[in-house]
C-alpha atoms as a PDB file:
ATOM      1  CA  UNK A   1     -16.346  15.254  -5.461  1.00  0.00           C
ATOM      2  CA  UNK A   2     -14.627  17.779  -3.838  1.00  0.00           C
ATOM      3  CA  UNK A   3     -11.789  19.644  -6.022  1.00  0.00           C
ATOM      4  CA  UNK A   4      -9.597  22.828  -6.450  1.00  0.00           C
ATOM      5  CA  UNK A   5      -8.999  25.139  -9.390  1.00  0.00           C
ATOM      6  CA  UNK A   6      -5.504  26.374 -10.567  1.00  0.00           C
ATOM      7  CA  UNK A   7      -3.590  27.150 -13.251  1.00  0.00           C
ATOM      8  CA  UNK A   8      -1.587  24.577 -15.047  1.00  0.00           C
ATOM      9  CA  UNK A   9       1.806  25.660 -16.623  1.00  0.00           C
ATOM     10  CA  UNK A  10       3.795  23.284 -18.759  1.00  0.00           C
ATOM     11  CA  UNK A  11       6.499  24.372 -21.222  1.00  0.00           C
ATOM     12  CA  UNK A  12       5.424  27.915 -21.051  1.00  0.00           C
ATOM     13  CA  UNK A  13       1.659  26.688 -21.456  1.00  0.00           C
ATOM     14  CA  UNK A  14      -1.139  28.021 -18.778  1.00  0.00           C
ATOM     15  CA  UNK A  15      -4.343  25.812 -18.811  1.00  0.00           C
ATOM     16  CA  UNK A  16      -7.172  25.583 -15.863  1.00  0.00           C
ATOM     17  CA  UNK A  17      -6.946  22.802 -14.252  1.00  0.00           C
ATOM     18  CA  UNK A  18      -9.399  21.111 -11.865  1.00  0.00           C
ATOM     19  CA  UNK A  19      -7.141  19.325  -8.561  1.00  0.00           C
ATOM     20  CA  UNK A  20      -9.301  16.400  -6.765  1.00  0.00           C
ATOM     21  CA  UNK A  21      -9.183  16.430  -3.654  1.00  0.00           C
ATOM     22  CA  UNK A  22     -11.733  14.487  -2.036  1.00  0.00           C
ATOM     23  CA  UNK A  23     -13.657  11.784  -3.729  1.00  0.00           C
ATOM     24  CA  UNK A  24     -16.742   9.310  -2.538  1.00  0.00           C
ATOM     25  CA  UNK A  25     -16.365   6.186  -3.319  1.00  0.00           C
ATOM     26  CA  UNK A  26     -19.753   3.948  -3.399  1.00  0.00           C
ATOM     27  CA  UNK A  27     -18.388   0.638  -3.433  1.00  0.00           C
ATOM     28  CA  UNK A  28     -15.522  -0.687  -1.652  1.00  0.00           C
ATOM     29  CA  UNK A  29     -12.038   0.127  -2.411  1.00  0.00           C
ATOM     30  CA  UNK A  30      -8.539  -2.297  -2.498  1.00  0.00           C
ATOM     31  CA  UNK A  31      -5.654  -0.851  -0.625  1.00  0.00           C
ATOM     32  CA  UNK A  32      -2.041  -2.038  -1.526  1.00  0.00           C
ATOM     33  CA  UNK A  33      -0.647  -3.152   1.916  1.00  0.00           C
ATOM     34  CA  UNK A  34       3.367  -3.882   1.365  1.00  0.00           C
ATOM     35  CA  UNK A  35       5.149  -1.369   3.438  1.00  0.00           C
ATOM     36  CA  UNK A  36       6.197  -2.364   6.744  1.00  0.00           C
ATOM     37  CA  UNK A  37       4.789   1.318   8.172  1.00  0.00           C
ATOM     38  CA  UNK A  38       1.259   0.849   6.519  1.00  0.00           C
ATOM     39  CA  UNK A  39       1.063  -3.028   7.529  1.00  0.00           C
ATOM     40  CA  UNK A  40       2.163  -1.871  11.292  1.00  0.00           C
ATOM     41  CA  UNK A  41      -0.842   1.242  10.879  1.00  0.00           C
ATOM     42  CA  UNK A  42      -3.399  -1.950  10.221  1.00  0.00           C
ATOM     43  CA  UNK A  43      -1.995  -3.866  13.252  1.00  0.00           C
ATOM     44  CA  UNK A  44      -2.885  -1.327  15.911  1.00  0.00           C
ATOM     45  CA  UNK A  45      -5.075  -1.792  18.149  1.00  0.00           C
ATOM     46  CA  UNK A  46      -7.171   1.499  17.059  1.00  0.00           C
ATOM     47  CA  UNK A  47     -10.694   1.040  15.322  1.00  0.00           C
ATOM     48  CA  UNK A  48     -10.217  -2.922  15.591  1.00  0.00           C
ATOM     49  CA  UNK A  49     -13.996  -3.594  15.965  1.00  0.00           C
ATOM     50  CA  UNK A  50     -14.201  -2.685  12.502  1.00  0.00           C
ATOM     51  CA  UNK A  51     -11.365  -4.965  11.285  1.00  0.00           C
ATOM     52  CA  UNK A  52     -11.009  -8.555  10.082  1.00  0.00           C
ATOM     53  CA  UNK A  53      -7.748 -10.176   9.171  1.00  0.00           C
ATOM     54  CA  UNK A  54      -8.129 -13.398   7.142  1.00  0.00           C
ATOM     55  CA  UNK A  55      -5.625 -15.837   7.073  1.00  0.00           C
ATOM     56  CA  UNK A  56      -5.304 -18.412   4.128  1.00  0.00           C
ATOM     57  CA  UNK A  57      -1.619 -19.931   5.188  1.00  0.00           C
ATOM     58  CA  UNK A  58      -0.852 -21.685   8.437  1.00  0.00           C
ATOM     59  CA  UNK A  59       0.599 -20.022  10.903  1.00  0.00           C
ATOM     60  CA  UNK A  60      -0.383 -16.355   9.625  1.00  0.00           C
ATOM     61  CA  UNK A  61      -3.070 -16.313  12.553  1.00  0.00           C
ATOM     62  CA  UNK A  62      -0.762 -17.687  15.051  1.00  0.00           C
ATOM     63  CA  UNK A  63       1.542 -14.775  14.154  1.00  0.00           C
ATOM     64  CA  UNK A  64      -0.564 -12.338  13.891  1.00  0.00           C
ATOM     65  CA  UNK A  65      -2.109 -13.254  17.181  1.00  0.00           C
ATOM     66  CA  UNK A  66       1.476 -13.057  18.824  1.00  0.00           C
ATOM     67  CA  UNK A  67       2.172  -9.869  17.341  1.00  0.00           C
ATOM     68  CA  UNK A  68      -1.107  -8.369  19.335  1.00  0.00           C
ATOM     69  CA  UNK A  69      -3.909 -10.994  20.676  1.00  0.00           C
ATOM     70  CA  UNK A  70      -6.829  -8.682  20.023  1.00  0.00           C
ATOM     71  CA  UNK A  71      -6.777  -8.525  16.742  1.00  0.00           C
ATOM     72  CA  UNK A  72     -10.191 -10.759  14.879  1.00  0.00           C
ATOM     73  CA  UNK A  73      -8.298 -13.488  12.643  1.00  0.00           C
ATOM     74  CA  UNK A  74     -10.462 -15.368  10.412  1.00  0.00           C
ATOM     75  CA  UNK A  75      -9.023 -18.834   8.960  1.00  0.00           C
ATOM     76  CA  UNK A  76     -10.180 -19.640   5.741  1.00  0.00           C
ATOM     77  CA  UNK A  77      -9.391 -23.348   4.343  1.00  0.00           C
ATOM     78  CA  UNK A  78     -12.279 -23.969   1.971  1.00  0.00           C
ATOM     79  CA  UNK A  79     -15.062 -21.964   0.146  1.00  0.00           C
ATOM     80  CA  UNK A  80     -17.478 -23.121   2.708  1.00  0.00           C
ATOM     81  CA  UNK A  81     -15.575 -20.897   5.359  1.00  0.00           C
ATOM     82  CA  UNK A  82     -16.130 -17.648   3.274  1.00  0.00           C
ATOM     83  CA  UNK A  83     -19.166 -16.111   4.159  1.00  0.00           C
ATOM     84  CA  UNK A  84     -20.577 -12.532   4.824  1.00  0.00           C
ATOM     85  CA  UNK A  85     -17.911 -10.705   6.139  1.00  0.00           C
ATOM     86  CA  UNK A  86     -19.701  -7.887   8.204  1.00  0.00           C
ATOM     87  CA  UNK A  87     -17.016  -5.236   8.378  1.00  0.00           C
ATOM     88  CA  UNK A  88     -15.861  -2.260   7.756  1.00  0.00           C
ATOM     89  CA  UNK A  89     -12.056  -3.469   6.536  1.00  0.00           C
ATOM     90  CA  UNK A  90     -11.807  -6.181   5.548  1.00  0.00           C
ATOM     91  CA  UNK A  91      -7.601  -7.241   5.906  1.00  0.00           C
ATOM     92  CA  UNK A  92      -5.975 -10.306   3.647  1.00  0.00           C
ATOM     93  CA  UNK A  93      -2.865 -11.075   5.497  1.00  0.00           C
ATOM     94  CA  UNK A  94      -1.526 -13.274   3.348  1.00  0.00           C
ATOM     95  CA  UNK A  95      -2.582 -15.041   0.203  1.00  0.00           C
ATOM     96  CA  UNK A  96      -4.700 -18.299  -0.674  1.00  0.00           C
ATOM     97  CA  UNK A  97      -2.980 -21.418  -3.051  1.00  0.00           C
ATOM     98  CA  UNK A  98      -6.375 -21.082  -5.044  1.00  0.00           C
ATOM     99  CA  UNK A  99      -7.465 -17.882  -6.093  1.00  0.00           C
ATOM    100  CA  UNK A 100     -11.232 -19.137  -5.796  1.00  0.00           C
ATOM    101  CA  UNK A 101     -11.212 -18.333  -1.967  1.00  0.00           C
ATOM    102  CA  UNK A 102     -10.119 -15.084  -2.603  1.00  0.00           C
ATOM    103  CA  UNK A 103     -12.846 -14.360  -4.988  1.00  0.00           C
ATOM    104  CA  UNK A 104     -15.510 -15.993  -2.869  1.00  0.00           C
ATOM    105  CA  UNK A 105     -14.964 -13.540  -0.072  1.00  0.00           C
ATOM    106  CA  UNK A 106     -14.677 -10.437  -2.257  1.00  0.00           C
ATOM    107  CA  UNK A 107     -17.226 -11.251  -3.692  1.00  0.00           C
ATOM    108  CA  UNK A 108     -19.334 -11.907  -0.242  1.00  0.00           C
ATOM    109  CA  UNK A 109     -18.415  -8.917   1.580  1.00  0.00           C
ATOM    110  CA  UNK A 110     -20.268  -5.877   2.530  1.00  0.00           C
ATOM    111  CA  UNK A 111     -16.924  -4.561   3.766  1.00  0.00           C
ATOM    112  CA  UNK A 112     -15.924  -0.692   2.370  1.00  0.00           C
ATOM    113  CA  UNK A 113     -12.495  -1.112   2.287  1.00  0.00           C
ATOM    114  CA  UNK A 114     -10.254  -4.324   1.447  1.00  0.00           C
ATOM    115  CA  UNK A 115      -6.506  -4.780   2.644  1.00  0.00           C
ATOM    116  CA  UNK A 116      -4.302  -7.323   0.873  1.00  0.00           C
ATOM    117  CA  UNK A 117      -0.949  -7.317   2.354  1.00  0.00           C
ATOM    118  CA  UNK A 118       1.759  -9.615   0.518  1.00  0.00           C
ATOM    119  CA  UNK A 119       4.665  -9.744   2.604  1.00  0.00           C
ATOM    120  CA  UNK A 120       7.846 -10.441   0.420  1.00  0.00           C
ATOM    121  CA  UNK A 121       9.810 -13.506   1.372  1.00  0.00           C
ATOM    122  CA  UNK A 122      13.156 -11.896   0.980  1.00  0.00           C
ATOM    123  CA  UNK A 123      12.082  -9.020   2.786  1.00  0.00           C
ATOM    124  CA  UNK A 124      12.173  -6.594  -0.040  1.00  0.00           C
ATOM    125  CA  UNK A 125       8.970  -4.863   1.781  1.00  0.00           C
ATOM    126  CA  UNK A 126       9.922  -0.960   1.455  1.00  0.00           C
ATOM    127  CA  UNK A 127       9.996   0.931   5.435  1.00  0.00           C
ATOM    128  CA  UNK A 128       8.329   3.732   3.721  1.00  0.00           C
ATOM    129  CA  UNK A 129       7.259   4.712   0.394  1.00  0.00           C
ATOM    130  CA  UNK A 130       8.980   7.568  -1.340  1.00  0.00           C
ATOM    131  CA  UNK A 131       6.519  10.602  -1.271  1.00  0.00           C
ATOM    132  CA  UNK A 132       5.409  12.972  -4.334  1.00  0.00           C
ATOM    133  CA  UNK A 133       8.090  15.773  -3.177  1.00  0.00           C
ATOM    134  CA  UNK A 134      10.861  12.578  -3.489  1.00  0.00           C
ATOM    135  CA  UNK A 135      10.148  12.391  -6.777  1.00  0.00           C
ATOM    136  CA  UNK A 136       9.940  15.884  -7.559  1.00  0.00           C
ATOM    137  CA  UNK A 137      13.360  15.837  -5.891  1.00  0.00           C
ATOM    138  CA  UNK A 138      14.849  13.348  -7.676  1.00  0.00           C
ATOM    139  CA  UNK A 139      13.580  14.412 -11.087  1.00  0.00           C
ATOM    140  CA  UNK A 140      15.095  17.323 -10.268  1.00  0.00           C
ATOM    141  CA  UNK A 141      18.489  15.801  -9.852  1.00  0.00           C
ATOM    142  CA  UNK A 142      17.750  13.850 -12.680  1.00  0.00           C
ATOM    143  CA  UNK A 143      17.325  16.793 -14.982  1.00  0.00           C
ATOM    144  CA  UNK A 144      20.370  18.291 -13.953  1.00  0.00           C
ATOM    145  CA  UNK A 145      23.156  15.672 -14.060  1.00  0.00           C
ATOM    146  CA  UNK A 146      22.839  13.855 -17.470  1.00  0.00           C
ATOM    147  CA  UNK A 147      23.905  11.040 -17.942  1.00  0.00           C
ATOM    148  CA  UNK A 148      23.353   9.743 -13.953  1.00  0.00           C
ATOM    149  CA  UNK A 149      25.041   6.654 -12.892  1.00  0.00           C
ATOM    150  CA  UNK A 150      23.105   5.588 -10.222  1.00  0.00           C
ATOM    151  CA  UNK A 151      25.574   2.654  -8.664  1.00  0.00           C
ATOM    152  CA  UNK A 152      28.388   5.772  -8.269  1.00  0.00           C
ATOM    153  CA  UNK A 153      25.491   8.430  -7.025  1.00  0.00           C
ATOM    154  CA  UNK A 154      23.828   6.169  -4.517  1.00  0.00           C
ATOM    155  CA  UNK A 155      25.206   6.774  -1.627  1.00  0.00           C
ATOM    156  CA  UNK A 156      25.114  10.542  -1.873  1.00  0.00           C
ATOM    157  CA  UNK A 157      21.572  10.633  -3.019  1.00  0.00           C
ATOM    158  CA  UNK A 158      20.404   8.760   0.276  1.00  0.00           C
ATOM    159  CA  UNK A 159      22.829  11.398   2.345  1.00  0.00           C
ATOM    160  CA  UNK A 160      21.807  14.109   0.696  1.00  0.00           C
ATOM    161  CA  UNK A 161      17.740  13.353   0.833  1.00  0.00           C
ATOM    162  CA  UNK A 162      17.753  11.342   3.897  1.00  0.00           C
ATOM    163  CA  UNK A 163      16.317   8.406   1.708  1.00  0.00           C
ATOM    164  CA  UNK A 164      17.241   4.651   2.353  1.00  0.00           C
ATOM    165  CA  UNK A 165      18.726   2.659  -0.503  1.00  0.00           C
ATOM    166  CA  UNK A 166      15.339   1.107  -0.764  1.00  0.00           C
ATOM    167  CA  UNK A 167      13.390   4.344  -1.793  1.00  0.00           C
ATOM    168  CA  UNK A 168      15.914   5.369  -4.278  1.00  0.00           C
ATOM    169  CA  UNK A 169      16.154   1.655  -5.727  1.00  0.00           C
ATOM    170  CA  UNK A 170      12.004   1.728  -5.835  1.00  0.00           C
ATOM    171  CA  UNK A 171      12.204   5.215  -7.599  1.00  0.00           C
ATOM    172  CA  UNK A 172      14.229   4.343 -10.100  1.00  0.00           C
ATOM    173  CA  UNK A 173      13.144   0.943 -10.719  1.00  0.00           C
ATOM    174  CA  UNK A 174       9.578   1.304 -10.741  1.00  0.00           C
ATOM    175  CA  UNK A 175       9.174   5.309 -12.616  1.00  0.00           C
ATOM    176  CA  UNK A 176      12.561   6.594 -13.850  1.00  0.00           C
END
């Protein structure tokens, strides 16, 4: 573990504090793929020896092939097609009708990092999530117009921030 010291002030409050920064992780760790910028990152063509895409639905692999023909697309229709995935990422591009598939290759992998990308049918997949400093930004905002009607403020916000309707909607939705 690799960390930082500083001082921690909260309503007039000072405390040490210790700020991770780095962390090693012995076992492998699940990633959250559902924005369009992360799910295009995992499509290029760098490192792709050391990727696997499995495919549960039809036509994922056909798609994903179109989209760039060297990437390594597994199918996987029954348990009997889940075996040792030897990889370093290990990439679920979409998801399986029973969950037992799922857990047969997790369970089966040596892989150190696993990808599940759900890709939302009405396209609510968000272009880029909002960062830390967005929400500092907005909370900020927030604090200083009370009572903050967001359907009037909107617009402005996204102007103002250079965020897309889909950051603010997430922000608010999902924290404030």
């Amino acid at each position: 573990m690799v960390g930082e010291l500083s001082i921690n002030e909260w309503n007039n409050m000072r405390k040490p504090q210790l700020r991770i920064v780095d962390l090693k992780i012995g076992h492998w760790q699940l990633f959250d793929v559902r924005s369009r910028a992360e799910w295009e990152k995992l499509l290029q063509t760098d490192g792709m020896a050391d990727k696997v895409f499995v495919c549960f639905q039809k036509g994922t692999r056909e798609k994903l092939l179109a989209a760039n023909a060297n990437l390594v697309c597994a199918q996987i229709q029954s348990i009997g097609d889940c075996t040792d995935a030897a990889t370093k990422d290990l990439i679920f591009a979409d998801m399986p009708d029973d969950v037992a598939l799922l857990e047969a290759l997790v369970t089966n992998t040596s892989a150190d990092r696993i990808y599940l990308h759900v890709e939302a049918k009405n396209g609510n997949a968000i272009a880029s999530m909002p960062s830390r400093e967005h929400f500092a930004q907005l909370y900020a905002v927030l604090k200083k117009h009370q009572p903050f009607p967001l359907a009037q403020n909107m617009s402005r916000l996204c102007k103002q921030f250079s965020w897309t309707d889909d950051q603010v909607d997430f922000m608010f939705t999902r924290v404030f």
